[in-house]
N, C-alpha and C. Protein backbone atom coordinates (compact mmCIF):
# COMPACT_ATOMS: atom_id res chain seq x y z
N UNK A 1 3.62 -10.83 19.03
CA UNK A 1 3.81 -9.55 18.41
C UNK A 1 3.24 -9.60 17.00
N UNK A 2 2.10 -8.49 16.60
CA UNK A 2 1.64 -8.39 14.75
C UNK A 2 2.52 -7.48 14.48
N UNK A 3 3.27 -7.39 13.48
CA UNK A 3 3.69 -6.42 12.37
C UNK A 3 2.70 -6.71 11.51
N UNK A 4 2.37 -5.01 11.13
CA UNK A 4 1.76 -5.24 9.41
C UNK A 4 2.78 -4.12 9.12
N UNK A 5 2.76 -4.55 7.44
CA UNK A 5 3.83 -3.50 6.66
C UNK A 5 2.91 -2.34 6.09
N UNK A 6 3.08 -1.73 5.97
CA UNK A 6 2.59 -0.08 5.91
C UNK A 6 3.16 1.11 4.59
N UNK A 7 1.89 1.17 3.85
CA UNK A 7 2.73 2.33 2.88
C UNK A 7 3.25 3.67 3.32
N UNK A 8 4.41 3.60 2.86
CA UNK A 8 4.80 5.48 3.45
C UNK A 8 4.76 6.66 2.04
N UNK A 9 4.22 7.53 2.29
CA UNK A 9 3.78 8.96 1.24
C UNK A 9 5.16 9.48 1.32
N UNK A 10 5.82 9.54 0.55
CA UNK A 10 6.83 10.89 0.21
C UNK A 10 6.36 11.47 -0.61
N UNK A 11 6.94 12.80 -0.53
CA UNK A 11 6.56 14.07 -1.81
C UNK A 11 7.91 14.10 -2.32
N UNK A 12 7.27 14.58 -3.56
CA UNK A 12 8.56 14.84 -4.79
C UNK A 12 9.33 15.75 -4.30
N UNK A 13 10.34 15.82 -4.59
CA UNK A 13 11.55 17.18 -4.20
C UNK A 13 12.22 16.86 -2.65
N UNK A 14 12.07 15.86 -2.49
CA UNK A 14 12.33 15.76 -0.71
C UNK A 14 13.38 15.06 -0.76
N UNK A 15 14.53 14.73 -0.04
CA UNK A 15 15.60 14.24 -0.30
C UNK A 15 15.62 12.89 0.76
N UNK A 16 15.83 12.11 -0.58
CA UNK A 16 16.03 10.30 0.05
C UNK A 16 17.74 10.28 0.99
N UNK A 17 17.88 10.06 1.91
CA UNK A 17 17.21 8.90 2.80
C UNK A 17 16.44 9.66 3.70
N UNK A 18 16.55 10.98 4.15
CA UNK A 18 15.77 11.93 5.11
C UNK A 18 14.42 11.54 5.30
N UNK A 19 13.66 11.78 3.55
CA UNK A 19 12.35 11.34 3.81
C UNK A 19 11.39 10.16 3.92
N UNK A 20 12.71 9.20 3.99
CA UNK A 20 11.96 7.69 4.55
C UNK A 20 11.81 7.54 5.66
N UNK A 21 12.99 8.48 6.59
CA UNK A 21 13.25 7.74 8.12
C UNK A 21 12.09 8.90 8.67
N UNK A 22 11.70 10.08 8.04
CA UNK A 22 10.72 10.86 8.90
C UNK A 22 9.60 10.41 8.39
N UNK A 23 8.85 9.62 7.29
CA UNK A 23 7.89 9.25 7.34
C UNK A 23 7.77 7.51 7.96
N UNK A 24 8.50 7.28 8.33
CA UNK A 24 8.61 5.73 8.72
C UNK A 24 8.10 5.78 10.24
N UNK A 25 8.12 6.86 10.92
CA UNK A 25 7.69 6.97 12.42
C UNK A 25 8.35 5.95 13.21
N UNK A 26 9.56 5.41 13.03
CA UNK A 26 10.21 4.66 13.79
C UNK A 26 11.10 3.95 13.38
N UNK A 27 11.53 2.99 14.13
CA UNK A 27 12.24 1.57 13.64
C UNK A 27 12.00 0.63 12.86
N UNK A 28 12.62 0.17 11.64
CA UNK A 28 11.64 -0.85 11.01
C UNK A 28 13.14 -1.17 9.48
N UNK A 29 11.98 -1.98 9.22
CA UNK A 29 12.78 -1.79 7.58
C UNK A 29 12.11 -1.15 6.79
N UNK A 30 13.18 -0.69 5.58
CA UNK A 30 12.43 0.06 4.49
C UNK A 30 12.45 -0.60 3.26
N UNK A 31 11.56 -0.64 2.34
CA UNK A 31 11.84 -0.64 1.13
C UNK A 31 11.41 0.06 -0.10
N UNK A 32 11.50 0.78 -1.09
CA UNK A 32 11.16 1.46 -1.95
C UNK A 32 11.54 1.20 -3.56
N UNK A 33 11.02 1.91 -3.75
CA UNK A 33 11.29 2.00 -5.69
C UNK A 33 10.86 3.07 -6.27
N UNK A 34 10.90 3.33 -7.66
CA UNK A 34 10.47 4.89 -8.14
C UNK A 34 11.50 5.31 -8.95
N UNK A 35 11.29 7.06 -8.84
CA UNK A 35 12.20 7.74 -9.79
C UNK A 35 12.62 8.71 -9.20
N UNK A 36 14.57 8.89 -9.03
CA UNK A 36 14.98 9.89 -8.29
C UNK A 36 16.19 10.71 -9.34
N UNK A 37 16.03 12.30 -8.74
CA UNK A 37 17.41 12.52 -9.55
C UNK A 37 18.25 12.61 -8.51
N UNK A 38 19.34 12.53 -9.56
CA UNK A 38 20.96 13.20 -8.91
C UNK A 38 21.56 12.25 -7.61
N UNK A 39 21.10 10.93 -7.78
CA UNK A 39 21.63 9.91 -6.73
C UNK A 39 23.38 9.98 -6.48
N UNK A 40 23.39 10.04 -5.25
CA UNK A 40 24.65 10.19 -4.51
C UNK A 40 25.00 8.88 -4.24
N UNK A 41 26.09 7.79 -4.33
CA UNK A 41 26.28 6.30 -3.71
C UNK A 41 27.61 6.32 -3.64
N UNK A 42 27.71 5.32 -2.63
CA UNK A 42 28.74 5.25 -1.66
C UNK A 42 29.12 3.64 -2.29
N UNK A 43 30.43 3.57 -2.48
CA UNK A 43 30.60 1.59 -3.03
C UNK A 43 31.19 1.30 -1.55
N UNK A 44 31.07 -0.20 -1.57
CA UNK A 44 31.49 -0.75 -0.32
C UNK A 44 33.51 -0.60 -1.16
N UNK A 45 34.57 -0.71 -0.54
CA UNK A 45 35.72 -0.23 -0.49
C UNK A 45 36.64 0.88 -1.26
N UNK A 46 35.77 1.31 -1.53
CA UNK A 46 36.15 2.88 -1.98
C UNK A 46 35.91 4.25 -1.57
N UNK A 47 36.82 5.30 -1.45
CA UNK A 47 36.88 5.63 -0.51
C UNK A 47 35.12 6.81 -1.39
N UNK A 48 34.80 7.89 -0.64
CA UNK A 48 34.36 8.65 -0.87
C UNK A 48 32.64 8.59 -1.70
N UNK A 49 32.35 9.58 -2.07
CA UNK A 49 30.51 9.58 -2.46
C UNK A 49 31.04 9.37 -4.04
N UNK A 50 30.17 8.70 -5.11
CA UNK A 50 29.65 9.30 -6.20
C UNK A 50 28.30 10.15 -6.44
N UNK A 51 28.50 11.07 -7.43
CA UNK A 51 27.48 11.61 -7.56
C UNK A 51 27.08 11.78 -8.83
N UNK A 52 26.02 10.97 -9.45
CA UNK A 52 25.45 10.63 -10.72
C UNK A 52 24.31 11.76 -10.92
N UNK A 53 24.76 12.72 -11.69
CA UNK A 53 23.76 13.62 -12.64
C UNK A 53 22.69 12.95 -13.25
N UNK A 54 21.66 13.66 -13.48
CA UNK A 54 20.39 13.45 -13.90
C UNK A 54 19.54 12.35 -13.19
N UNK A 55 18.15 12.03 -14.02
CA UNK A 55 17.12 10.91 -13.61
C UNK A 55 17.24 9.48 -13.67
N UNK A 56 16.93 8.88 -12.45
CA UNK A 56 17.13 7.11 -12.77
C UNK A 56 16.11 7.00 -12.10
N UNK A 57 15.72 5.21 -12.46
CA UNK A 57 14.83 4.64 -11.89
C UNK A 57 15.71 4.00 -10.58
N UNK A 58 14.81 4.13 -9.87
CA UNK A 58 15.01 3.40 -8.65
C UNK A 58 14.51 1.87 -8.12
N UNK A 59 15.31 1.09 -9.00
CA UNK A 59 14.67 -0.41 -9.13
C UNK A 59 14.27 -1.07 -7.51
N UNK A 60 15.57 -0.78 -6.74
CA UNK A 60 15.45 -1.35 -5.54
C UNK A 60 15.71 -0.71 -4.41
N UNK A 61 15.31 -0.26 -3.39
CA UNK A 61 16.07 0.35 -1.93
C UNK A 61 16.12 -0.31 -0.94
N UNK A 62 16.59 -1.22 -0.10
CA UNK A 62 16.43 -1.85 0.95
C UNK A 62 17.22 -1.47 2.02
N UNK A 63 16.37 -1.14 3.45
CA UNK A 63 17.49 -1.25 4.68
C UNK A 63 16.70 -0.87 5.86
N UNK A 64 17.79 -0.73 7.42
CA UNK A 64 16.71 -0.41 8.00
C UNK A 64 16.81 1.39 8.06
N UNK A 65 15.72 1.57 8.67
CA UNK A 65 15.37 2.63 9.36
C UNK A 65 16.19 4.02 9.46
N UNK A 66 16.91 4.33 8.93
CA UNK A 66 18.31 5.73 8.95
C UNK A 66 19.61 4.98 8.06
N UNK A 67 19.33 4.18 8.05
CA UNK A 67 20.45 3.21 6.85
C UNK A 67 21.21 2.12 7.54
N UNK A 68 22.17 1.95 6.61
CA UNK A 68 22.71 2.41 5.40
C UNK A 68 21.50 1.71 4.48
N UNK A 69 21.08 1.80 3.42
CA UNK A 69 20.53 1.80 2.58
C UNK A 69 20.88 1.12 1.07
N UNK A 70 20.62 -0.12 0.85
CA UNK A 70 21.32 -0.59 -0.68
C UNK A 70 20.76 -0.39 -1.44
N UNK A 71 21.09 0.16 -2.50
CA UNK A 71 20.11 1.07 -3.73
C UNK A 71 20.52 0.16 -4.89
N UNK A 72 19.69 -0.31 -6.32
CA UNK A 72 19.75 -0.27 -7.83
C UNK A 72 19.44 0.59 -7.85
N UNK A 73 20.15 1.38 -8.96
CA UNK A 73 19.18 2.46 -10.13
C UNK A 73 20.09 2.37 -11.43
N UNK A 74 19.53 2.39 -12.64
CA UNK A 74 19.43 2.33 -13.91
C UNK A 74 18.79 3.21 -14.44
N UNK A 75 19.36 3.90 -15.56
CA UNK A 75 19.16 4.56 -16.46
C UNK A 75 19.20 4.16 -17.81
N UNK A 76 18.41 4.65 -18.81
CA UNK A 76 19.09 4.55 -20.38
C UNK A 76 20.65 5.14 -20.26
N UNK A 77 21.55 4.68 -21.98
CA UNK A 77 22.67 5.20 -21.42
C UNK A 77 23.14 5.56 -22.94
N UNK A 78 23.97 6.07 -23.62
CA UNK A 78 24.41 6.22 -24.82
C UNK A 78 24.79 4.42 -24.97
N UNK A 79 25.21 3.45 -24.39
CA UNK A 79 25.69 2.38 -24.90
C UNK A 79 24.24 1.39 -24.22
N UNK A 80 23.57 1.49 -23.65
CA UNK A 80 22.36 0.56 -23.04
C UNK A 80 22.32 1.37 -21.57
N UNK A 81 22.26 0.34 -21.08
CA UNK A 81 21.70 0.85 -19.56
C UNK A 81 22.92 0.88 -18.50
N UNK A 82 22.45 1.98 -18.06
CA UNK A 82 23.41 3.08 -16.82
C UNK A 82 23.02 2.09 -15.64
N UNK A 83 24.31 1.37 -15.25
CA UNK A 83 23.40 0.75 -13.54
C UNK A 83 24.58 1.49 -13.02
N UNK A 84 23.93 1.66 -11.84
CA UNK A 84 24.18 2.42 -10.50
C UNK A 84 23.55 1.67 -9.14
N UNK A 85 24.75 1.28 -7.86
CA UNK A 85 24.25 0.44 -6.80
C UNK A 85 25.46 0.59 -5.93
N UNK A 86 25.07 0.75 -4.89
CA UNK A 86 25.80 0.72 -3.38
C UNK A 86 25.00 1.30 -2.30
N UNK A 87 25.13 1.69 -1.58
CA UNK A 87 24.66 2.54 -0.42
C UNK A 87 23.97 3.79 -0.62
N UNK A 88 22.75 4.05 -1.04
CA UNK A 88 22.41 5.10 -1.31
C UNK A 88 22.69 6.85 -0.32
N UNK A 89 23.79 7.39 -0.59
CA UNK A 89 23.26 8.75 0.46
C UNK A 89 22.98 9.34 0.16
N UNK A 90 21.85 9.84 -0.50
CA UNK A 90 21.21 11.12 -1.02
C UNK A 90 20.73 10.85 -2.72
N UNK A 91 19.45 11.60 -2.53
CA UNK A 91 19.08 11.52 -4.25
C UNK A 91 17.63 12.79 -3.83
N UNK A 92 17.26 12.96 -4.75
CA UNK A 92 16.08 13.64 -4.64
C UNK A 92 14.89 13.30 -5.59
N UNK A 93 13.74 12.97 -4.48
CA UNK A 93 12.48 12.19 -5.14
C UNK A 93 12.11 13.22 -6.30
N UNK A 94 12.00 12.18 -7.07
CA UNK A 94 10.48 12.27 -8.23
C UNK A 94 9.49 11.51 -8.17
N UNK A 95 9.47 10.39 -8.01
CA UNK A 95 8.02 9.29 -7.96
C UNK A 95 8.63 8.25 -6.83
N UNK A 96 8.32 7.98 -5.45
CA UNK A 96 8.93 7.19 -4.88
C UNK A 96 7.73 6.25 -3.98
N UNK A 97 7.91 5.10 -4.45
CA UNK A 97 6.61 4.51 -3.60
C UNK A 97 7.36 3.51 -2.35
N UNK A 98 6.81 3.68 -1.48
CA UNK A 98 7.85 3.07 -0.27
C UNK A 98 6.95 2.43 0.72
N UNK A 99 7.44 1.04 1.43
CA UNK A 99 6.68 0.19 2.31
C UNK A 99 7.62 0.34 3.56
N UNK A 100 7.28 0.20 4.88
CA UNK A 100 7.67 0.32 6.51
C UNK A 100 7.05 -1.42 6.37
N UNK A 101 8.24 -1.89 7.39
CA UNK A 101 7.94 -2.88 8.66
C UNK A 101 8.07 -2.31 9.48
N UNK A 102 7.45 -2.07 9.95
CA UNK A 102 7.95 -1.50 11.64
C UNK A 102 8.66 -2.49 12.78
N UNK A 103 9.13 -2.09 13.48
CA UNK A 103 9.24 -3.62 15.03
C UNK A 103 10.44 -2.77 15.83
N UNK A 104 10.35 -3.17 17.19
CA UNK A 104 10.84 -2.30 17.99
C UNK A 104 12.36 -3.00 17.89
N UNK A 105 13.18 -2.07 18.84
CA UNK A 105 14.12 -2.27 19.04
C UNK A 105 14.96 -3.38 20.01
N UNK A 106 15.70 -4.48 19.22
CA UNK A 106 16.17 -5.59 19.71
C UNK A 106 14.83 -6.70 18.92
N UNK A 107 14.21 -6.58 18.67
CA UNK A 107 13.30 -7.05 17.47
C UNK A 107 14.40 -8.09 16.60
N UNK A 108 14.18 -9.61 16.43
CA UNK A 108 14.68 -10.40 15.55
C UNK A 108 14.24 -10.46 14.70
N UNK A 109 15.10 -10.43 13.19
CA UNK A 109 14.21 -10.72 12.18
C UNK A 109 13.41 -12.00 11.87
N UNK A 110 13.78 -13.04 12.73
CA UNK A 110 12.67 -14.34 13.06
C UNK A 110 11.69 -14.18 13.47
N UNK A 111 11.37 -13.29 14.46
CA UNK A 111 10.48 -13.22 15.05
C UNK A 111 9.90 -12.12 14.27
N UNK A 112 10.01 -11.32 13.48
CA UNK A 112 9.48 -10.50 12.48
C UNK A 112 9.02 -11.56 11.40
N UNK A 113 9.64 -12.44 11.16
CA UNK A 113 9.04 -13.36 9.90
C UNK A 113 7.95 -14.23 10.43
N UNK A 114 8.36 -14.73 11.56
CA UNK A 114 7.10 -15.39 12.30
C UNK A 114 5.92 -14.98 12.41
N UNK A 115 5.71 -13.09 12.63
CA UNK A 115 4.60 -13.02 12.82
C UNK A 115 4.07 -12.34 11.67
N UNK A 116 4.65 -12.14 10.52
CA UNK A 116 4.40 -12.09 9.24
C UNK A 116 3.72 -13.11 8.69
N UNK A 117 4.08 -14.78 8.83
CA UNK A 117 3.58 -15.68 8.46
C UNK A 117 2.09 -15.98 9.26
N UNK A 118 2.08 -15.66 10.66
CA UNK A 118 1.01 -15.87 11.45
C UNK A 118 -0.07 -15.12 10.74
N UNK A 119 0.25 -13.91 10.48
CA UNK A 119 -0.47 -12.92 9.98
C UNK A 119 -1.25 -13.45 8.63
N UNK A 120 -0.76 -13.70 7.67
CA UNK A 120 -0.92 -14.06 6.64
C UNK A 120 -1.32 -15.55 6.33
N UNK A 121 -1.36 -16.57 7.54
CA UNK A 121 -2.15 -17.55 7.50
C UNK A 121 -3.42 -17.03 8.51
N UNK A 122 -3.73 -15.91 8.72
CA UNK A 122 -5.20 -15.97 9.82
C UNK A 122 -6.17 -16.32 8.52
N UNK A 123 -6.93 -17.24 8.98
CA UNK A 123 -8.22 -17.57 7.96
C UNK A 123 -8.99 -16.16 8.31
N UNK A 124 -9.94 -15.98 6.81
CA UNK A 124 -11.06 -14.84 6.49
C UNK A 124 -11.72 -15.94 7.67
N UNK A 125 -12.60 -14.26 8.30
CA UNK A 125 -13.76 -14.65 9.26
C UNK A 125 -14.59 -16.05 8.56
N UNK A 126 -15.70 -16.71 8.73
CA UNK A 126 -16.26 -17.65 8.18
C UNK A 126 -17.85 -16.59 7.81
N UNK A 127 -17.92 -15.87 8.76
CA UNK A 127 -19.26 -15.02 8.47
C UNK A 127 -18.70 -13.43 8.02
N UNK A 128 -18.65 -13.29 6.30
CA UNK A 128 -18.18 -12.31 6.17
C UNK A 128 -19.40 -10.90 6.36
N UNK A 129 -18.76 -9.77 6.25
CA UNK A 129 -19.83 -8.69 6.96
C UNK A 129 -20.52 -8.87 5.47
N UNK A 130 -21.86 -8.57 6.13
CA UNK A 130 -22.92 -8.03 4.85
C UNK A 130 -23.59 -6.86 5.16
N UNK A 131 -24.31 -6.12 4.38
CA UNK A 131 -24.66 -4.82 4.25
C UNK A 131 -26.31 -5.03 5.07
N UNK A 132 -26.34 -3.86 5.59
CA UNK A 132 -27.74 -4.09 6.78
C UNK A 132 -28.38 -2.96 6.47
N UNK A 133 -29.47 -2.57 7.22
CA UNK A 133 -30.09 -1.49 7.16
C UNK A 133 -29.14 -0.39 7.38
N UNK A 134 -29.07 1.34 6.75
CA UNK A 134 -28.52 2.11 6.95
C UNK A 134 -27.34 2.11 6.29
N UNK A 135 -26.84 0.90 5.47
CA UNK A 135 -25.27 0.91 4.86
C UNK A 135 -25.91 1.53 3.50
N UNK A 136 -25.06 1.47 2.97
CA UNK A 136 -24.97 2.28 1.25
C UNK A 136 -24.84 0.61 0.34
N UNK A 137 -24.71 0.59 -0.59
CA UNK A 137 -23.95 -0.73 -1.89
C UNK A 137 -23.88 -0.37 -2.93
N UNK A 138 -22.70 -0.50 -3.70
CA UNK A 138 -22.67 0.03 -5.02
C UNK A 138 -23.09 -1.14 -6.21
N UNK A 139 -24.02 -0.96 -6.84
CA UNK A 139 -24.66 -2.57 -7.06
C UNK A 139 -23.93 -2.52 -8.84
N UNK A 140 -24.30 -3.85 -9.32
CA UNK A 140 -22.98 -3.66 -10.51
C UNK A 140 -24.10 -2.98 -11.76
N UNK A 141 -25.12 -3.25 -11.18
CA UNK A 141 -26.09 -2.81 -12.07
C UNK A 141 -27.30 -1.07 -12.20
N UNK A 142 -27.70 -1.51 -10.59
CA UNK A 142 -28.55 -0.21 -10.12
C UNK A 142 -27.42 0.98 -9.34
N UNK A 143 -26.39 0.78 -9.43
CA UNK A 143 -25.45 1.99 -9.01
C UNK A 143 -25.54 2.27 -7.64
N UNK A 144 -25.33 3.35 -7.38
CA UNK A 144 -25.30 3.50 -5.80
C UNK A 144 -26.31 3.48 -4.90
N UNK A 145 -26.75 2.64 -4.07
CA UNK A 145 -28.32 2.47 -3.42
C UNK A 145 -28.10 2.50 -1.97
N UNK A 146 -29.29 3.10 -1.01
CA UNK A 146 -29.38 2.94 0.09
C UNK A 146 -29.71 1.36 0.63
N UNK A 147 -29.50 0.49 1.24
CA UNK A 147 -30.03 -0.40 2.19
C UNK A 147 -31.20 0.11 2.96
N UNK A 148 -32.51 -0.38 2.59
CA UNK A 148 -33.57 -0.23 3.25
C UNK A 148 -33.71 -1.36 4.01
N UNK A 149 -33.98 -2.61 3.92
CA UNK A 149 -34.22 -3.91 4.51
C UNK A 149 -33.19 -4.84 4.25
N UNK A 150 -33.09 -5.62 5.09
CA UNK A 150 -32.33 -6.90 5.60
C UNK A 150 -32.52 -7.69 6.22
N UNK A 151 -32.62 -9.16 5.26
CA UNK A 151 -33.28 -10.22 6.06
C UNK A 151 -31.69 -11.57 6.70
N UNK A 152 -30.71 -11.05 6.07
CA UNK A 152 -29.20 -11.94 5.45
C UNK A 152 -29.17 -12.17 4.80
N UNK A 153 -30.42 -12.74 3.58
CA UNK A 153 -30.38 -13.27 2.96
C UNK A 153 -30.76 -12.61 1.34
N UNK A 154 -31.64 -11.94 2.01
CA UNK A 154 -32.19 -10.43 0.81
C UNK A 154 -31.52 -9.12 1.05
N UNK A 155 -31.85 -8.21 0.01
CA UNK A 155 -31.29 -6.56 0.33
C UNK A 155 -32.46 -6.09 0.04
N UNK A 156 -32.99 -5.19 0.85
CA UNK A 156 -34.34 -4.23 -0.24
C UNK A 156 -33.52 -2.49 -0.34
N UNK A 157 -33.32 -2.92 -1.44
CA UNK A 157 -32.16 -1.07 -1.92
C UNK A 157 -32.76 0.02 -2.77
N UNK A 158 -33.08 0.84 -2.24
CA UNK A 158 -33.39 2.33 -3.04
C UNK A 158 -32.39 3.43 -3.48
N UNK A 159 -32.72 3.38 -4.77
CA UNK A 159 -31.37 4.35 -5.37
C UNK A 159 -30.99 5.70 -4.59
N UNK A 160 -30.43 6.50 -4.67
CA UNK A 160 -29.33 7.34 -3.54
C UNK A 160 -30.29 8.39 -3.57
N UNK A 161 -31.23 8.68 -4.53
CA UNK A 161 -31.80 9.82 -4.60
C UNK A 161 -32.99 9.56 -3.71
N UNK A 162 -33.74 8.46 -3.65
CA UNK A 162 -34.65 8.13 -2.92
C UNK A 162 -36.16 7.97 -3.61
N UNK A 163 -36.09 8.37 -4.64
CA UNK A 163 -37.04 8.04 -5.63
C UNK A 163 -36.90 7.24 -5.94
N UNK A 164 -37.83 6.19 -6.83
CA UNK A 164 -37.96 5.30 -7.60
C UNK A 164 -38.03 4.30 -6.79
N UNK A 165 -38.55 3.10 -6.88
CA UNK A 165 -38.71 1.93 -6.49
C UNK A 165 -37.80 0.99 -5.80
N UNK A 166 -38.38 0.45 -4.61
CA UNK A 166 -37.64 -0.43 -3.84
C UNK A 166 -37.20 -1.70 -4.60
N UNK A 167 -35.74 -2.27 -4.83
CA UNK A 167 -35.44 -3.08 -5.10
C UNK A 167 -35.06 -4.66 -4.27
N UNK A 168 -35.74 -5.97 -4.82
CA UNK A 168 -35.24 -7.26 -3.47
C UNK A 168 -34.02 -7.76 -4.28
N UNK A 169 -32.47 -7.64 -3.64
CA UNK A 169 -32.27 -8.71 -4.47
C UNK A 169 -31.83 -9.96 -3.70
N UNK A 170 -31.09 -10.94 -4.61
CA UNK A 170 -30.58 -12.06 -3.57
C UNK A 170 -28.97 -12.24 -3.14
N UNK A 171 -28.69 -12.03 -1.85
CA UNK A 171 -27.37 -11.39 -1.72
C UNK A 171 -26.73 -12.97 -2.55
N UNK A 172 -27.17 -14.52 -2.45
CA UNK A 172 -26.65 -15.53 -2.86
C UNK A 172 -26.11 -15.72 -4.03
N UNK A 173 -26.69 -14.18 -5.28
CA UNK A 173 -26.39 -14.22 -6.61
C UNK A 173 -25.25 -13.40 -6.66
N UNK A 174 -24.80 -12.82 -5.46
CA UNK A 174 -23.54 -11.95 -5.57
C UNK A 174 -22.49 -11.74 -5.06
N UNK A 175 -21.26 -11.31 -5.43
CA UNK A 175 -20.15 -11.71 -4.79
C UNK A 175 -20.36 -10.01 -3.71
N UNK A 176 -20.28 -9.60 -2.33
CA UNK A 176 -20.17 -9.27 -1.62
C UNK A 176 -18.21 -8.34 -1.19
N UNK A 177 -18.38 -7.33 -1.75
CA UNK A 177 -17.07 -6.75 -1.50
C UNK A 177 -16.57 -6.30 -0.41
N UNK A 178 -15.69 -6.27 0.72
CA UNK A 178 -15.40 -5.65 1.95
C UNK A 178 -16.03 -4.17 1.79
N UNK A 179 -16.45 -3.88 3.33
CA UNK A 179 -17.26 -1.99 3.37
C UNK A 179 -15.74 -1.45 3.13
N UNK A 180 -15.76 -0.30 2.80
CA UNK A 180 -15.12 1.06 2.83
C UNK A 180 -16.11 1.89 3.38
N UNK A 181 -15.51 2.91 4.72
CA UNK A 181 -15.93 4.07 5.22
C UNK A 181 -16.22 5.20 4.25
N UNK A 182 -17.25 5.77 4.13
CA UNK A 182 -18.06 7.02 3.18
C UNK A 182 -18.86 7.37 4.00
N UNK A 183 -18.19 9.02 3.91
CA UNK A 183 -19.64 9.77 4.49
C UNK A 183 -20.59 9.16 6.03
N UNK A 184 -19.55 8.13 6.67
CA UNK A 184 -19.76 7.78 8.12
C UNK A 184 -21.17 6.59 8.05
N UNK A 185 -20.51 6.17 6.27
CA UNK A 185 -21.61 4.78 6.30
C UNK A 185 -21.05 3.72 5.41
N UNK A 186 -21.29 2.43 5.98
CA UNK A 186 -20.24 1.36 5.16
C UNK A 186 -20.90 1.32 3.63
N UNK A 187 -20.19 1.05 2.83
CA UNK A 187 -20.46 0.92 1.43
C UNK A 187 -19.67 -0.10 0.96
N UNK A 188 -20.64 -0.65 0.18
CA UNK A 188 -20.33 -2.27 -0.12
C UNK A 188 -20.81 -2.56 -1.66
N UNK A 189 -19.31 -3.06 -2.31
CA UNK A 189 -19.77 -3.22 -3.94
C UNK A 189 -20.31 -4.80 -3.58
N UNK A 190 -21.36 -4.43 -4.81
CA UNK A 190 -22.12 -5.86 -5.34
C UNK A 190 -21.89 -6.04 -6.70
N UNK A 191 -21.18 -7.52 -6.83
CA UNK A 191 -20.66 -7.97 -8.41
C UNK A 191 -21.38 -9.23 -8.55
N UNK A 192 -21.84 -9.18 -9.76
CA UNK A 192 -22.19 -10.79 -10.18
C UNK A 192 -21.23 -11.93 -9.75
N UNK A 193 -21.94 -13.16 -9.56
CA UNK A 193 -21.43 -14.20 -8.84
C UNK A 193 -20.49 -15.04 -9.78
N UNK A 194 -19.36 -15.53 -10.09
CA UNK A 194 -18.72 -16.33 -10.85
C UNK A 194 -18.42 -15.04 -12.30
């Protein structure tokens, strides 16, 4: 089994925990951080909600998938800093940046760490991709250029406009950046070597 962990988008004004478990598309763990107001928390043996007025940071959120949910949040305070922590039920986003594990149900967390580690020891390919005829490269020098020729070892690149002169260079003098998809053509930064 691969797990990869996955960023999730919330929008501001949306109310935490609702908008983790509908952008999470499933089962998994959550974790987040950010800035929420008006956090609602629950302490472990007491009875009932608190409900803390105004903005805090949201240092920590951890849990799975619909909760329960263990929250930090801190604020400035008239005497130092406002901490706030238990079970988060309710707050409403202002800045919330949030990661998914996903893994199905009856899923061990061993076997979630296992293939976390598998994951994260796969060696880089040995032949990383290089830019060929038809790709784009953003070069650190001549800016954005078409790929005209490719030998592996050379680039012959013409600037985006298509004027001006064919350039050779030597891909050996440069560090080679992973493509990003543009415009339905790989594009590949070129940085000086060392």
């Amino acid at each position: 089994m691969t797990t990869y962990a996955r960023s999730l988008s919330i929008a501001g004004g949306t109310a935490l925990p609702e908008a983790l478990e509908q952008a999470s598309g499933g089962p998994g763990w959550i974790q987040a951080t950010g800035v929420v107001d008006d956090p609602e928390v629950c302490l472990a043996g007491e009875p009932g909600v608190r409900t803390h007025k105004g903005r805090f940071t949201l240092v920590s959120l951890v849990g799975q998938v619909g909760g329960p949910y263990g929250a930090m949040l801190v604020r400035a305070g008239a005497g130092g800093s406002e901490v706030c922590a238990g079970h988060l039920v309710r707050a409403r986003v202002v800045d919330v940046s949030a990661t998914a594990l996903p893994f199905e149900p009856g899923t061990s967390w061993a076997s979630i760490a296992v293939a976390t580690a598998e994951a994260a020891a796969e060696p880089e390919p040995d032949d990383p991709e290089l830019p060929d005829v038809g790709d784009r490269v953003e070069h650190f020098a001549f800016g954005l250029c078409n790929v005209v020729g490719s030998d592996g070892e050379r680039l012959r690149i013409r600037s985006l406009g298509g004027h001006g002169r064919v350039r050779e260079i030597s891909l050996a003098m440069l560090e080679v950046g992973r493509p990003v998809a543009s415009g339905g053509r790989r594009v590949f930064k070129l940085l000086k070597r060392g």
